[in-house]
Protein backbone atom coordinates (compact mmCIF):
# COMPACT_ATOMS: atom_id res chain seq x y z
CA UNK A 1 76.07 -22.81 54.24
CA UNK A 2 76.57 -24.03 50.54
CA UNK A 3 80.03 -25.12 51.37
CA UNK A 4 79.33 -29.01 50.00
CA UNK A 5 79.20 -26.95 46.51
CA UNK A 6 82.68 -25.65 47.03
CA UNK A 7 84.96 -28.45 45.04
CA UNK A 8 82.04 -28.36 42.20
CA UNK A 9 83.83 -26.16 39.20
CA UNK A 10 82.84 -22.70 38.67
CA UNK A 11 82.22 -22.92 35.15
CA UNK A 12 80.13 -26.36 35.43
CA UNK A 13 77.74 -24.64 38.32
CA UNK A 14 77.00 -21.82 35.79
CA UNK A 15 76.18 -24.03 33.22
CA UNK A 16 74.20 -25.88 36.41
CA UNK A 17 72.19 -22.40 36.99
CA UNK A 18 71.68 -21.48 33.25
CA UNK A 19 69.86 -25.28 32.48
CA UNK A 20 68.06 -24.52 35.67
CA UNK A 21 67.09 -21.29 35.10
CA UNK A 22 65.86 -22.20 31.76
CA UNK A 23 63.66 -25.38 33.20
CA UNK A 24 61.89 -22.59 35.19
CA UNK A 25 61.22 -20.40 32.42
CA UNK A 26 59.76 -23.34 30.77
CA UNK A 27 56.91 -23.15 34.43
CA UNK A 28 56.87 -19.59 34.22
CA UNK A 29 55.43 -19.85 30.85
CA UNK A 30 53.39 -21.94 32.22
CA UNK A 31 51.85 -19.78 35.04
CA UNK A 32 52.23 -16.66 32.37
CA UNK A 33 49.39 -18.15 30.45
CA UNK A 34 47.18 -20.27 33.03
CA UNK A 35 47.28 -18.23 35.73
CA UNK A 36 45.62 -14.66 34.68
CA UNK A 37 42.67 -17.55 33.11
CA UNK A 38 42.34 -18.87 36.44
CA UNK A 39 43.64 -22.75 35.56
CA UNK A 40 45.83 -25.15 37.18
CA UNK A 41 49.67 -24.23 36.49
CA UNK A 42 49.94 -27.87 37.18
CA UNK A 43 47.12 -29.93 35.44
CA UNK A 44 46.33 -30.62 32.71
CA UNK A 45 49.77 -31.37 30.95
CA UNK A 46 51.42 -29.11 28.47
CA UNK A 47 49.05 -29.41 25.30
CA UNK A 48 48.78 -27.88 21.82
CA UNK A 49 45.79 -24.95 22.04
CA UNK A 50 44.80 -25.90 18.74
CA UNK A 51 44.46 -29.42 18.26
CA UNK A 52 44.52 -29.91 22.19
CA UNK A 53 47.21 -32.78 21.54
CA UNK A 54 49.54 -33.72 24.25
CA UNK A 55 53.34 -32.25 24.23
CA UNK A 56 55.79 -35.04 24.68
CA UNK A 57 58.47 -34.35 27.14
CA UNK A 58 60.98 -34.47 24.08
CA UNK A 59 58.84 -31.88 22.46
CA UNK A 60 58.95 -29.76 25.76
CA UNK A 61 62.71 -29.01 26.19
CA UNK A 62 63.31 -25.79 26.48
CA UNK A 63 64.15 -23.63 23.13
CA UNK A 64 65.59 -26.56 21.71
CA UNK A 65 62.33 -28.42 21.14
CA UNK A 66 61.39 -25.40 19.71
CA UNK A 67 63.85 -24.72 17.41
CA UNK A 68 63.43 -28.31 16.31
CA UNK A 69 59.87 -27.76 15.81
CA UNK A 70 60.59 -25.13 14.19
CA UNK A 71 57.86 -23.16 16.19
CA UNK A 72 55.10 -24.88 15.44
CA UNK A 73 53.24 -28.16 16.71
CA UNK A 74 53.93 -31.68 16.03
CA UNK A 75 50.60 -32.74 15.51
CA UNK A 76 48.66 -29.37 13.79
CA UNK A 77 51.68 -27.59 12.43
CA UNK A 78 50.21 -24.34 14.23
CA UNK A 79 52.41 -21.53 14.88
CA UNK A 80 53.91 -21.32 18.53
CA UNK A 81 55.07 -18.19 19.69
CA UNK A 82 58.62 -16.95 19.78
CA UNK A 83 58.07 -16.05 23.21
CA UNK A 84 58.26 -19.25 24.70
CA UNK A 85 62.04 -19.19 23.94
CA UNK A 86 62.70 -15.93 24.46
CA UNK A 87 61.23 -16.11 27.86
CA UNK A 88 63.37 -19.39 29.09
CA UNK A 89 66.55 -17.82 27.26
CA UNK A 90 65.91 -14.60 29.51
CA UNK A 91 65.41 -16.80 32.48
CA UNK A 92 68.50 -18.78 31.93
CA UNK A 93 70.77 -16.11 31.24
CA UNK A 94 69.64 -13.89 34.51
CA UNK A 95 70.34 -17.02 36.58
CA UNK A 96 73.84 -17.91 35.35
CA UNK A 97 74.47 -14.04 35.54
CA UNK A 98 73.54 -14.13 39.10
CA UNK A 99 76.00 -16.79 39.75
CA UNK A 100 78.87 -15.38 38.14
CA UNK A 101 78.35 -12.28 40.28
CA UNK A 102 77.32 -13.55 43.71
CA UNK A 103 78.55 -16.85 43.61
CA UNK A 104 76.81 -20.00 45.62
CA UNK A 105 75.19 -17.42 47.95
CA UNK A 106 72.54 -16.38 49.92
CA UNK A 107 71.64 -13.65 47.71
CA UNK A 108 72.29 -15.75 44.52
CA UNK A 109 69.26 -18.34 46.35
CA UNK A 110 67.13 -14.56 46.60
CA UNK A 111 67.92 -13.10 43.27
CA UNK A 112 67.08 -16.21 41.65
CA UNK A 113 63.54 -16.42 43.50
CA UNK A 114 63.11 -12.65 42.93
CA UNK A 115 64.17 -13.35 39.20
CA UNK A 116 61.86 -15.81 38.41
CA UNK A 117 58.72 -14.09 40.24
CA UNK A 118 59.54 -10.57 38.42
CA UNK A 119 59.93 -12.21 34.86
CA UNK A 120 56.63 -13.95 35.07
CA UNK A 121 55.01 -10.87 37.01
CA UNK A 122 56.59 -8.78 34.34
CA UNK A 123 54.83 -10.64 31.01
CA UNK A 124 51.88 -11.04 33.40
CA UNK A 125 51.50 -7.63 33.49
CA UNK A 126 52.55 -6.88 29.48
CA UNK A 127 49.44 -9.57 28.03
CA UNK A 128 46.75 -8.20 31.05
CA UNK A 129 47.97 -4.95 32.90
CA UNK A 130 47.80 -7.07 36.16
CA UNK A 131 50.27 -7.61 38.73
CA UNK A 132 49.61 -10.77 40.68
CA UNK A 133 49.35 -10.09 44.49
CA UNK A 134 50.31 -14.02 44.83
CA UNK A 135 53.78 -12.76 43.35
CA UNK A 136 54.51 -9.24 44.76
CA UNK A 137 52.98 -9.92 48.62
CA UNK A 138 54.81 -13.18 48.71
CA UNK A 139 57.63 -12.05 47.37
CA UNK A 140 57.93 -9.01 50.00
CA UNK A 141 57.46 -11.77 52.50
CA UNK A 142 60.23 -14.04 50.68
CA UNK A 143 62.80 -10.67 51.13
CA UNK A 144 61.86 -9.49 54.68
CA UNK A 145 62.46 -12.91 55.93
CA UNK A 146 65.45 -13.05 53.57
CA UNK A 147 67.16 -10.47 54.95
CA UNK A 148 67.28 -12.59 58.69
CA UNK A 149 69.78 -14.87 56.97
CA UNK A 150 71.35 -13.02 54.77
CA UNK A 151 74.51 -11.27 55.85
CA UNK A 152 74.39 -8.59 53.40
CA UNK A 153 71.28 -6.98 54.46
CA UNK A 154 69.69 -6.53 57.96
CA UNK A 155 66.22 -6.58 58.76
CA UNK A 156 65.68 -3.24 59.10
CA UNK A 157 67.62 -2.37 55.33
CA UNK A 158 64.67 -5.16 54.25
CA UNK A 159 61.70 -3.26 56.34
CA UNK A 160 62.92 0.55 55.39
CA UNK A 161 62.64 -0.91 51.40
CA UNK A 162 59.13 -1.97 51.69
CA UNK A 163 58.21 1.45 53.34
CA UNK A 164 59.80 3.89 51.14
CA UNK A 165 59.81 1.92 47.90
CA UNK A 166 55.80 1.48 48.74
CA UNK A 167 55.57 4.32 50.02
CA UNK A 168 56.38 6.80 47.90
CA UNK A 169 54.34 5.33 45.23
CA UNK A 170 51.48 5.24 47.19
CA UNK A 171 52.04 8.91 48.24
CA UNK A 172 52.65 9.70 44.40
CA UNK A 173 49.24 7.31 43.36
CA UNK A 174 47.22 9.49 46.57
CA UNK A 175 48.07 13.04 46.06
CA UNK A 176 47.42 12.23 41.98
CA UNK A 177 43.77 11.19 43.17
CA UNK A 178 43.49 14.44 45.43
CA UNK A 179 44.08 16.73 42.53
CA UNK A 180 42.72 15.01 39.59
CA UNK A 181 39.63 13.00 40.61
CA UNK A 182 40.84 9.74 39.14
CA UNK A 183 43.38 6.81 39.83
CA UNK A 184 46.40 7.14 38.03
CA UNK A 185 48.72 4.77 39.29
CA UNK A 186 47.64 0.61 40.26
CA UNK A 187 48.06 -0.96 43.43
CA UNK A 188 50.33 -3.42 41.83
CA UNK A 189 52.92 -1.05 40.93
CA UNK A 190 53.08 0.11 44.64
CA UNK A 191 53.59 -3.53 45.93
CA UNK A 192 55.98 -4.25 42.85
CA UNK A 193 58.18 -1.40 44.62
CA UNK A 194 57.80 -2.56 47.81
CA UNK A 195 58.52 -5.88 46.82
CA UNK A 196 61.96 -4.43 45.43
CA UNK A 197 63.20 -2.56 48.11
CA UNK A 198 62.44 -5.60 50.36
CA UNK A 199 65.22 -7.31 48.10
CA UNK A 200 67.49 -4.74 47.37
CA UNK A 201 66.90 -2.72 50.39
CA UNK A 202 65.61 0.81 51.16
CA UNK A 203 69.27 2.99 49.16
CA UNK A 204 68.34 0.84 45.92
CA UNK A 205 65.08 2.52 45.74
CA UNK A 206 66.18 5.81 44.00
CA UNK A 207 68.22 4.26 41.54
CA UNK A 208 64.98 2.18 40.82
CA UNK A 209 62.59 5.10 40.44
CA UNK A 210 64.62 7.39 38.41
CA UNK A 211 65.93 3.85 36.11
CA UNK A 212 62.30 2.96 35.38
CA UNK A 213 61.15 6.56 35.15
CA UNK A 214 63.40 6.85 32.57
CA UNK A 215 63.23 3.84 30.86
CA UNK A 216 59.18 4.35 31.00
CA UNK A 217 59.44 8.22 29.22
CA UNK A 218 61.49 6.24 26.78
């Protein structure tokens, strides 16, 4: 499918999916902020939230404008967060990671689409405890249909994810409600699951609840 890519070097194609990756963390920060407010993630342009100036495109190049800015704005000299950065350097990396492991893939097309929804999902959920249904419903969609033309996971791998990933936290967010009178789990932490195990199919799904259970007690 990608085989026009094949005489491109390895090395310059990471490089390729690290700038890449990088431009969309520069978007996701983008949606991070706007969306949860209910704005436009496309008008109006990147501006200062201080002095409400416009950001130049050479002001809006990913962590090196930053680092040139020294953090702060052009115009106001108020502070811009860190995050910005560290978001589009977390971005970048996972997508030139993704490369060097799957190659110029099918899954390396998914991972990168389920990367970028589950890194703006993820800081999403850190500044409002919300999960976006626009992210985790499309993205179950995205990885059940993914899973017709990808040759390392059949349908029904793709189908059994979203039913036991979903599923069990549902059963574990239900029987929680029986005995204590109260909700203790979200319903975006059910479709976040879902949403997993329709990517990384239904045998990923342990390894995913004991990781985060873990990592969560932690």
């Amino acid at each position: 499918m990608f085989n026009i890519f094949t005489e491109i070097p390895s090395t310059l194609l990471t490089v390729y999916f690290v700038i890449f990756g990088l431009l969309l963390g520069s978007f996701a920060n983008v949606v991070i902020y706007r969306w949860p407010l209910g704005l436009s993630v496309v008008k109006p342009r990147s501006h200062c939230f201080q002095c409400k100036n416009l950001v130049r495109w050479y002001d809006n190049i990913p962590v090196l404008s930053w680092l040139w800015l020294r953090g702060k704005c052009r115009h106001c000299k108020s502070q811009i967060s860190i995050r910005y950065p560290l978001v589009e350097i977390l971005m970048g990396a996972l997508f030139g990671w993704v490369y060097v492991e799957y190659g110029w893939t099918v899954t390396t097309l998914e991972y990168c689409i389920f990367i970028f929804g589950l890194v703006t999902a993820s800081f999403i959920d850190i500044d409002h405890f919300l999960l976006p249904d626009v992210i985790t419903l499309s993205g179950i969609v995205i990885g059940v249909l993914g899973s017709l033309i990808n040759p390392d996971r059949t349908l029904m791998d793709s189908i059994l994810g979203v039913v036991l990933g979903g599923g069990f936290l549902w059963s574990v967010a239900y029987f929680y409600f029986v005995f204590r009178k109260e909700e203790g789990m979200g319903g975006g932490d059910i479709k976040l699951l879902a949403w997993i195990g329709a990517i990384l199919g239904f045998k990923a799904i342990p390894f995913v609840i004991l990781t985060s259970t873990i990592l969560g007690s932690v």
